[in-house]
N, C-alpha and C. Protein backbone atom coordinates (compact mmCIF):
# COMPACT_ATOMS: atom_id res chain seq x y z
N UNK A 1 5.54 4.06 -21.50
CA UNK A 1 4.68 2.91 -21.36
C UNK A 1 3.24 3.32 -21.62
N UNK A 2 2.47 2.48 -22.27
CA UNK A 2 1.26 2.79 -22.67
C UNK A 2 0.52 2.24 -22.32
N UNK A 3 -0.48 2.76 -21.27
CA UNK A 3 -1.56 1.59 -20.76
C UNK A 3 -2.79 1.19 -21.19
N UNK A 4 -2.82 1.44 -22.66
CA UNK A 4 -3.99 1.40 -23.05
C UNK A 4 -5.47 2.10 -22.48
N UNK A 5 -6.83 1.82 -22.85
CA UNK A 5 -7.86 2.37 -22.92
C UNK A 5 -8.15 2.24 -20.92
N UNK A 6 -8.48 3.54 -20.37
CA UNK A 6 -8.52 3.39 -19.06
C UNK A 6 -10.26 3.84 -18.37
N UNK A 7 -11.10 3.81 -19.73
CA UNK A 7 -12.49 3.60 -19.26
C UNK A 7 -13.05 3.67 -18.02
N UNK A 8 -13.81 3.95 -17.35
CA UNK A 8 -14.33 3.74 -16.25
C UNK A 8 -14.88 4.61 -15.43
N UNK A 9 -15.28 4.14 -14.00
CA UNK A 9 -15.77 5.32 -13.04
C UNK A 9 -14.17 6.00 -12.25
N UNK A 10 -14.02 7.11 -11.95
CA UNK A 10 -12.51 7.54 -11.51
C UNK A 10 -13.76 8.69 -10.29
N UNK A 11 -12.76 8.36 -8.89
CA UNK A 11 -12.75 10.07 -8.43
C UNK A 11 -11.95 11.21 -8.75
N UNK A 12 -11.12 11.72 -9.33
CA UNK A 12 -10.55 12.87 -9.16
C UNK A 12 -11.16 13.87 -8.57
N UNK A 13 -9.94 14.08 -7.92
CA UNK A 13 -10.81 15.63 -7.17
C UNK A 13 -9.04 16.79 -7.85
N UNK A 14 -9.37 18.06 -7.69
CA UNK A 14 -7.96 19.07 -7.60
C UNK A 14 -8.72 20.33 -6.67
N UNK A 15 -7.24 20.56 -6.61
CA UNK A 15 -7.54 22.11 -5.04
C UNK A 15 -8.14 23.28 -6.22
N UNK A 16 -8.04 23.89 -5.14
CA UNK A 16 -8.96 25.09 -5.44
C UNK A 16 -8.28 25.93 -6.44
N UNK A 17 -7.07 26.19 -6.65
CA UNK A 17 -6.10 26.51 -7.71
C UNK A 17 -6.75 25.75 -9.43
N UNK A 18 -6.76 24.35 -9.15
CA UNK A 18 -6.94 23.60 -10.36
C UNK A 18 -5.44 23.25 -11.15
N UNK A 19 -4.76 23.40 -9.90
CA UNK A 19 -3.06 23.03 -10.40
C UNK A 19 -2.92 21.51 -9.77
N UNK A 20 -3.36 20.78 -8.79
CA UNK A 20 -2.86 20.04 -8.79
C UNK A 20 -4.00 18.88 -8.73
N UNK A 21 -3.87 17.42 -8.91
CA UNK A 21 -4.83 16.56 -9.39
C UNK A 21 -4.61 15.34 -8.62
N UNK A 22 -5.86 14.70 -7.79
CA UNK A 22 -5.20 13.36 -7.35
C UNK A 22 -6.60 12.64 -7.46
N UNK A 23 -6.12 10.85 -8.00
CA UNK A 23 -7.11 10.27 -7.54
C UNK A 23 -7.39 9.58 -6.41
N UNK A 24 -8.78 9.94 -5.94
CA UNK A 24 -9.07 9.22 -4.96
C UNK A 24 -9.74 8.04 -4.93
N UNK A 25 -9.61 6.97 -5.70
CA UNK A 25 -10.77 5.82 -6.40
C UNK A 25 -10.37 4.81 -5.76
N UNK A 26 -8.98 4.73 -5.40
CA UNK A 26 -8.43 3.84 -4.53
C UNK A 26 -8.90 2.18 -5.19
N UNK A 27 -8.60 1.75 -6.18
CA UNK A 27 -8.59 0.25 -6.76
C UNK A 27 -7.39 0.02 -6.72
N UNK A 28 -7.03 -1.09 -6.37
CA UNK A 28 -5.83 -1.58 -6.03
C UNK A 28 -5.93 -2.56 -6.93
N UNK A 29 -5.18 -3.70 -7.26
CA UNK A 29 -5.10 -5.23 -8.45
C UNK A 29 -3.90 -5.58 -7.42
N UNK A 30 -4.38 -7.23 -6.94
CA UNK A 30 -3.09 -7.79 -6.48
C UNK A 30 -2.67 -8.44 -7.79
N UNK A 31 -0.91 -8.99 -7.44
CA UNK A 31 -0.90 -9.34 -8.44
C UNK A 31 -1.17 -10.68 -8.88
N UNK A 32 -0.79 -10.91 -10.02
CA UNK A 32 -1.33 -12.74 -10.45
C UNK A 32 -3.05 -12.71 -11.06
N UNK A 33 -3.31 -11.05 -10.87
CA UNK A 33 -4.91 -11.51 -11.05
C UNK A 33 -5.14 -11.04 -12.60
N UNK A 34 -5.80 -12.06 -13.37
CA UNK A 34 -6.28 -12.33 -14.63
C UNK A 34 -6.61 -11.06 -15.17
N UNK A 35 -6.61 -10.91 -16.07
CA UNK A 35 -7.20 -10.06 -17.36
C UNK A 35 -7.60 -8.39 -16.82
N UNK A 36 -6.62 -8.06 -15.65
CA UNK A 36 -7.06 -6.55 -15.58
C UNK A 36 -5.44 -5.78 -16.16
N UNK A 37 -5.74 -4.30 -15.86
CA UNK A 37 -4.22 -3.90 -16.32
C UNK A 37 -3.39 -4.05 -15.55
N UNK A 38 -1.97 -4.55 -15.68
CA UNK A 38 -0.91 -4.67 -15.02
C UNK A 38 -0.52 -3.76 -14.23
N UNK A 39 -0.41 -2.62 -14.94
CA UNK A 39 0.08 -1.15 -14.41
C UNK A 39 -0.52 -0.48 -13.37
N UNK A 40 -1.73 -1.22 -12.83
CA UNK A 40 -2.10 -0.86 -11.52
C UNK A 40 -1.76 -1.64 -10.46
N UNK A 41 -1.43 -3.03 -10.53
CA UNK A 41 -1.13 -4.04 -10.15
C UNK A 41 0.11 -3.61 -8.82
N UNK A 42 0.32 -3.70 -7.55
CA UNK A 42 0.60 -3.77 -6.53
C UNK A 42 1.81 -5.19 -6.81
N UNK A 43 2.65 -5.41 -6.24
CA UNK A 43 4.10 -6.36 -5.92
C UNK A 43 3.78 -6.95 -4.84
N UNK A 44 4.10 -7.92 -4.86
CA UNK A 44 3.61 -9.05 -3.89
C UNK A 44 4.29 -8.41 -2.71
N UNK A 45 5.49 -7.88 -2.69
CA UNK A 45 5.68 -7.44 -1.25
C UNK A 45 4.92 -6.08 -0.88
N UNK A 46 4.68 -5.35 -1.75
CA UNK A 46 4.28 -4.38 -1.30
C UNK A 46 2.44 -5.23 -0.55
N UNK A 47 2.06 -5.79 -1.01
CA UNK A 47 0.76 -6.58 -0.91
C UNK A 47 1.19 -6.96 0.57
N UNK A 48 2.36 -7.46 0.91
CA UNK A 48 2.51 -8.41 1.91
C UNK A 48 2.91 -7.01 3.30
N UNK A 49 3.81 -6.03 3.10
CA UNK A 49 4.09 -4.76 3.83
C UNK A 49 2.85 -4.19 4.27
N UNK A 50 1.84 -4.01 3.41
CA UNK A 50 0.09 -3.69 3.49
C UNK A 50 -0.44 -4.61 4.43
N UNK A 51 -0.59 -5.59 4.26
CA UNK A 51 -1.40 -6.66 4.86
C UNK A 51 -1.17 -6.57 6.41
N UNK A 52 0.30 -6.43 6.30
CA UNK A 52 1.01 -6.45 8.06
C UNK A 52 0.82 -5.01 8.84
N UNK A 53 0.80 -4.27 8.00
CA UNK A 53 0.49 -3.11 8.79
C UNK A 53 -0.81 -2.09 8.98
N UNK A 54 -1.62 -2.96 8.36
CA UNK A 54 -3.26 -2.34 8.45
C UNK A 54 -3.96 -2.91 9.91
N UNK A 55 -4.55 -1.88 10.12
CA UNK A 55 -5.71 -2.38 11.07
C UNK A 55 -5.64 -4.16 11.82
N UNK A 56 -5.52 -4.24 12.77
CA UNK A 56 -5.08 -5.78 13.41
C UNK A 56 -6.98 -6.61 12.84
N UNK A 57 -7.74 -5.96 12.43
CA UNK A 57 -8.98 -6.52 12.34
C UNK A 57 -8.78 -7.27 11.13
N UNK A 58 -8.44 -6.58 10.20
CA UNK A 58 -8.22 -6.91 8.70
C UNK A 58 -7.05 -7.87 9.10
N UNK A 59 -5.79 -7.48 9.32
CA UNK A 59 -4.87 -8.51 9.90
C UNK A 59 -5.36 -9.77 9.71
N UNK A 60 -6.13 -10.04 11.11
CA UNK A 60 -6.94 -11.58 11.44
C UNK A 60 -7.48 -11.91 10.69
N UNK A 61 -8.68 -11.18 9.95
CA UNK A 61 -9.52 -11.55 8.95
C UNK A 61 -8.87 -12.54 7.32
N UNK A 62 -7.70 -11.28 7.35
CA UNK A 62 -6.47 -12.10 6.01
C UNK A 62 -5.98 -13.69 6.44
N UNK A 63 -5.68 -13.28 7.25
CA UNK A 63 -4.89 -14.67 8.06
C UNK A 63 -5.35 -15.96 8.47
N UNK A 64 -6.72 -15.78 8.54
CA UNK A 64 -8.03 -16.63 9.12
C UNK A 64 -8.02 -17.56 7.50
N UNK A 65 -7.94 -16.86 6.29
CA UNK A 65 -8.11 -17.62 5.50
C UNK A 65 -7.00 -18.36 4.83
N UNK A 66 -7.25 -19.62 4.59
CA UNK A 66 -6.33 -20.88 4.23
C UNK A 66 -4.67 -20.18 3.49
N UNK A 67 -5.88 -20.69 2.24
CA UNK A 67 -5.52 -19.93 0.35
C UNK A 67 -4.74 -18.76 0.82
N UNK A 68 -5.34 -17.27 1.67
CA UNK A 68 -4.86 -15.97 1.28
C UNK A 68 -3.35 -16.28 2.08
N UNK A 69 -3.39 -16.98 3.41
CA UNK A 69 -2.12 -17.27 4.01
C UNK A 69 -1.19 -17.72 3.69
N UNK A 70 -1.58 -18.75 3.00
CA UNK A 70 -0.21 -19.65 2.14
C UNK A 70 0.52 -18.81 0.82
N UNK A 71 -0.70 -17.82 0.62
CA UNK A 71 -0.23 -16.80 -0.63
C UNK A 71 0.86 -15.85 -0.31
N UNK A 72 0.30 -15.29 0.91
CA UNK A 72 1.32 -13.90 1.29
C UNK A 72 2.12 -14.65 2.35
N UNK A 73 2.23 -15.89 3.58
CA UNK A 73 3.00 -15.95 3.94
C UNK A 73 3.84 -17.27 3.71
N UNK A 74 3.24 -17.96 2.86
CA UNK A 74 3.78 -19.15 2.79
C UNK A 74 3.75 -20.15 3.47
N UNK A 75 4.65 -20.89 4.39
CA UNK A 75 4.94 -21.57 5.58
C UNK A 75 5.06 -21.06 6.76
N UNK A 76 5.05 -19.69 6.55
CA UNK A 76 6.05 -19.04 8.04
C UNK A 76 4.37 -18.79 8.60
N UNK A 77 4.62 -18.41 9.67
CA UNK A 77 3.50 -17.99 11.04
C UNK A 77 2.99 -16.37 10.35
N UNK A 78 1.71 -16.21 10.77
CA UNK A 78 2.01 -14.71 9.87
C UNK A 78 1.69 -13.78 11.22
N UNK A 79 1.95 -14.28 12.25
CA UNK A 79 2.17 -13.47 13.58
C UNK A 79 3.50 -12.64 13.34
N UNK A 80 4.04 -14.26 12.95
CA UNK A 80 6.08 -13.68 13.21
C UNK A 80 6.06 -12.89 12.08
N UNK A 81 5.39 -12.97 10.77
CA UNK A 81 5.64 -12.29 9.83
C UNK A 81 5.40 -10.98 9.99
N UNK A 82 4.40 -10.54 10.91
CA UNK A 82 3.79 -8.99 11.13
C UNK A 82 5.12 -8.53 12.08
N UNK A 83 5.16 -9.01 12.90
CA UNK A 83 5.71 -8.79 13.85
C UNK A 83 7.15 -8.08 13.00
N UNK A 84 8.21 -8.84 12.05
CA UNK A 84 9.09 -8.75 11.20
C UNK A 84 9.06 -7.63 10.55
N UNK A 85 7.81 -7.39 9.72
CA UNK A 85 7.64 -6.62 9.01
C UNK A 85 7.43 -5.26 9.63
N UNK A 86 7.06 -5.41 10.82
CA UNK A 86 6.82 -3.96 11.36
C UNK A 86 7.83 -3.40 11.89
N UNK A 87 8.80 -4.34 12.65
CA UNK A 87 10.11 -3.96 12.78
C UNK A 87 11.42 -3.24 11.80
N UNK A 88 10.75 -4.10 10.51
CA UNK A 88 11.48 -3.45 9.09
C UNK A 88 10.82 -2.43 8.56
N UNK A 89 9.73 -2.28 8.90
CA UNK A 89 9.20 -0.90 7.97
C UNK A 89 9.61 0.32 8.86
N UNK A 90 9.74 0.25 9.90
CA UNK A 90 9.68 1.38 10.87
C UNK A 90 11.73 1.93 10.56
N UNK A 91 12.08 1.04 10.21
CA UNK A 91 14.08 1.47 10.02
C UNK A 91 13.62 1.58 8.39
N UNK A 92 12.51 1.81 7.40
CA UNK A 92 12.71 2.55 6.18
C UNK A 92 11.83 3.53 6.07
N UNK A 93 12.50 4.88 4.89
CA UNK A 93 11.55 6.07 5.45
C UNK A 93 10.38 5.89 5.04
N UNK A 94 9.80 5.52 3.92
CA UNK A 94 8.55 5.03 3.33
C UNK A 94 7.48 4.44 4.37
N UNK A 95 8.33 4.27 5.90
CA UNK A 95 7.25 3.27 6.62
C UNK A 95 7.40 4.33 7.45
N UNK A 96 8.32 4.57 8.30
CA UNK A 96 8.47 5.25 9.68
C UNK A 96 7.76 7.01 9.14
N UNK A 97 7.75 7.43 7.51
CA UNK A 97 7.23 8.58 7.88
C UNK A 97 6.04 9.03 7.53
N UNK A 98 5.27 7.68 7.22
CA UNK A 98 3.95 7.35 6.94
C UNK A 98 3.18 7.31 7.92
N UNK A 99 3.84 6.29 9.08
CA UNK A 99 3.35 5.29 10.39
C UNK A 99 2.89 6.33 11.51
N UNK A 100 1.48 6.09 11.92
CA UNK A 100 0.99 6.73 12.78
C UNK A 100 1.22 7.15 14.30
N UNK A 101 1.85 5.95 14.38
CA UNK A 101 2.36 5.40 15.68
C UNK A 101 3.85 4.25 15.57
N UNK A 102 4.73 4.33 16.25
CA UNK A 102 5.87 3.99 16.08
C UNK A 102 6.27 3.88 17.80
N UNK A 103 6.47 2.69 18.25
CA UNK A 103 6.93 1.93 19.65
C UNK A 103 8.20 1.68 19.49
N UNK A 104 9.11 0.72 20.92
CA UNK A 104 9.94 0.16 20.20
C UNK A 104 10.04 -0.85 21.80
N UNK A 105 10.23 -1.74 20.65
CA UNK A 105 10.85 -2.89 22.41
C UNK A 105 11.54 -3.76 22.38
N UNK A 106 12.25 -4.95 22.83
CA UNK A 106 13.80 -5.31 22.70
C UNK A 106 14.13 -5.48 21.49
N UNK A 107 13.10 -5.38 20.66
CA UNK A 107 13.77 -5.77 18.86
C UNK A 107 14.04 -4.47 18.36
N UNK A 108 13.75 -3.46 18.98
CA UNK A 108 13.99 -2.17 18.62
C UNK A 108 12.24 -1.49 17.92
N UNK A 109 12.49 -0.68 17.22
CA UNK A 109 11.52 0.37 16.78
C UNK A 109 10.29 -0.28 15.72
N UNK A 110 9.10 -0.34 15.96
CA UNK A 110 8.15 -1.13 15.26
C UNK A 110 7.16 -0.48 14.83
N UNK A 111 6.36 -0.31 13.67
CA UNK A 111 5.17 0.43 13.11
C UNK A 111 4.09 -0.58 14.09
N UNK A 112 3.54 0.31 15.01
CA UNK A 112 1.98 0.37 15.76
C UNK A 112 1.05 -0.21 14.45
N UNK A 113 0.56 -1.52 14.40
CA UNK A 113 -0.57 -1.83 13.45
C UNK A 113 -2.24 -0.67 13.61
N UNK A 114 -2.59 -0.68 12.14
CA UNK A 114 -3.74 0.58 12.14
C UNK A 114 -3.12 1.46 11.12
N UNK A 115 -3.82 2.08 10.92
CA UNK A 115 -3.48 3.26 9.82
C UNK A 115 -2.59 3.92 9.50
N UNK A 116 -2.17 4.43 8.47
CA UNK A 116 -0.93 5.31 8.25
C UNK A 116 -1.37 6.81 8.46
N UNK A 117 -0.47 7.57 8.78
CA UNK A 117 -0.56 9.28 8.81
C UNK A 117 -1.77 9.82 8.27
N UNK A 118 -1.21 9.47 7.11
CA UNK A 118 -1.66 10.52 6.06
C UNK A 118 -2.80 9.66 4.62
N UNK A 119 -2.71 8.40 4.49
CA UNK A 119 -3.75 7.99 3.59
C UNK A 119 -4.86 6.93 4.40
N UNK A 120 -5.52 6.25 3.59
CA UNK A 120 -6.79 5.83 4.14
C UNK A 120 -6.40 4.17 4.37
N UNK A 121 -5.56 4.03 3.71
CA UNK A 121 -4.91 2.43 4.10
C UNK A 121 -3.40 2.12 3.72
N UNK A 122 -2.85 1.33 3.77
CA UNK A 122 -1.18 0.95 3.60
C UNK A 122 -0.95 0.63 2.17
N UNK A 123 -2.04 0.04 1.73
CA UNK A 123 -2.04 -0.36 0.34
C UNK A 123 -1.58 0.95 -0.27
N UNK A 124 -2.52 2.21 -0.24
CA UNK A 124 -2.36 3.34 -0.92
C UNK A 124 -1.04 3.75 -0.33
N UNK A 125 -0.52 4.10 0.20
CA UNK A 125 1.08 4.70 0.97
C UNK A 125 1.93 3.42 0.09
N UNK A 126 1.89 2.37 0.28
CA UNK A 126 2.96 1.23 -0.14
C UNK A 126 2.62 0.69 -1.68
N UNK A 127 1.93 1.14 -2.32
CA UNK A 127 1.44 1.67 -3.80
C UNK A 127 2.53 1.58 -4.25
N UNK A 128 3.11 0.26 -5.08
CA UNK A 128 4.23 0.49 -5.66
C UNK A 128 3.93 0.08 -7.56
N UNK A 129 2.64 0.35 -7.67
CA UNK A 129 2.38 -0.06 -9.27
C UNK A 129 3.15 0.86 -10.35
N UNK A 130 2.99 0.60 -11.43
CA UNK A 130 3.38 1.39 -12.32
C UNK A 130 2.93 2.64 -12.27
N UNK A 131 1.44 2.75 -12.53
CA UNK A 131 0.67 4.19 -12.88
C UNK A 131 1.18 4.68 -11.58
N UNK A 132 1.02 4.27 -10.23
CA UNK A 132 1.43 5.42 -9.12
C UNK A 132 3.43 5.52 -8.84
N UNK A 133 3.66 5.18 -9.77
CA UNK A 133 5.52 4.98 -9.72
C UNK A 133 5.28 6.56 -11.16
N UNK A 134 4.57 6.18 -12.26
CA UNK A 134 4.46 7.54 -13.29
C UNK A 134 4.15 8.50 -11.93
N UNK A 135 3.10 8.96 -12.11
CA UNK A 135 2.67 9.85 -10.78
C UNK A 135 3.46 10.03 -9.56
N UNK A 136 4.33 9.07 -9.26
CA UNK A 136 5.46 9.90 -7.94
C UNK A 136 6.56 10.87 -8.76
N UNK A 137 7.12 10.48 -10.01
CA UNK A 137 7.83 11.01 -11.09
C UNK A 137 8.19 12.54 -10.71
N UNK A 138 9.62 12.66 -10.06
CA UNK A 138 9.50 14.43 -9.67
C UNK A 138 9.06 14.81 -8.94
N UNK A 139 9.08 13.79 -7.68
CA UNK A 139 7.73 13.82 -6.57
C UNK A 139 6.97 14.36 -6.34
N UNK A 140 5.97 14.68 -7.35
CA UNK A 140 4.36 14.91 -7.87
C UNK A 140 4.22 15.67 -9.09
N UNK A 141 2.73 15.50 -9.80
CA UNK A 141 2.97 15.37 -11.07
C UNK A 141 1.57 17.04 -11.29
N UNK A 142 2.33 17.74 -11.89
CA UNK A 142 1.32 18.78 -11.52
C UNK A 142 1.00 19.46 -13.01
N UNK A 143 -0.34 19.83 -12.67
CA UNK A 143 -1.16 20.49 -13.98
C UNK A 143 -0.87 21.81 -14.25
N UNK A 144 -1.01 22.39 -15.06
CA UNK A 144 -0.67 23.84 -14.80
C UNK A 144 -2.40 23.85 -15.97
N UNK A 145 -3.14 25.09 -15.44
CA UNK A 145 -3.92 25.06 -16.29
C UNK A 145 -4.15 26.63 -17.39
């Protein structure tokens, strides 16, 4: 797949070796949005798995608005929807071995809303675009220099 011309400002950083390479620029594209590249573009569920399990501030803030609610939850409550979703991410490994914190109470085992382990938001961990699907490839993609 060819993503055409990828111009721009980028962080990369690599370790001290110079073998291995990651970006840290963190742009995300939901999807449906006009005229950028696809291949960075995020899946509506993965958009919707993110949303439920970040920070309860951001949470409210998403939810507070009309438009963004009816987008990611539709009709349903997006209480019950967090609530759902945290219960389901925590029984897949992608969630439970990300998740910072992990409870459990009569519904069983639930991702603690707030940050993941190991990256700076859910979006980046639940990153299911193309370019970061190339880049998981062999689970990680390394330079040799």
């Amino acid at each position: 797949t060819q993503l055409g011309n990828l111009d721009g400002l980028w962080n990369l950083q690599v370790d001290a070796s110079l073998s291995h390479l990651m970006d840290f620029s963190d742009y995300y594209i939901l999807p449906l949005h006009p005229g950028l590249c696809e291949g960075w573009a995020l899946s509506e569920a993965a958009v919707v798995r993110a949303v439920c399990l970040e920070r309860p501030q951001f949470f409210t803030l998403v939810a507070r608005d009309p438009l963004v609610r009816e987008w990611l939850f539709g009709d349903g409550d997006p209480g019950i929807v967090q609530r759902a979703m945290a219960h389901e991410m925590a029984g897949r490994p992608e969630g439970a071995d990300a998740a910072a914190d992990i409870m459990e109470d009569e519904e069983g085992p639930f991702i603690v809303a707030g940050p993941p382990k190991y990256c700076a938001t859910w979006f980046m961990e639940l990153d299911d675009s193309k370019v970061s699907g190339m880049a998981k490839v062999d689970k990680a993609v390394t330079f040799r220099t």
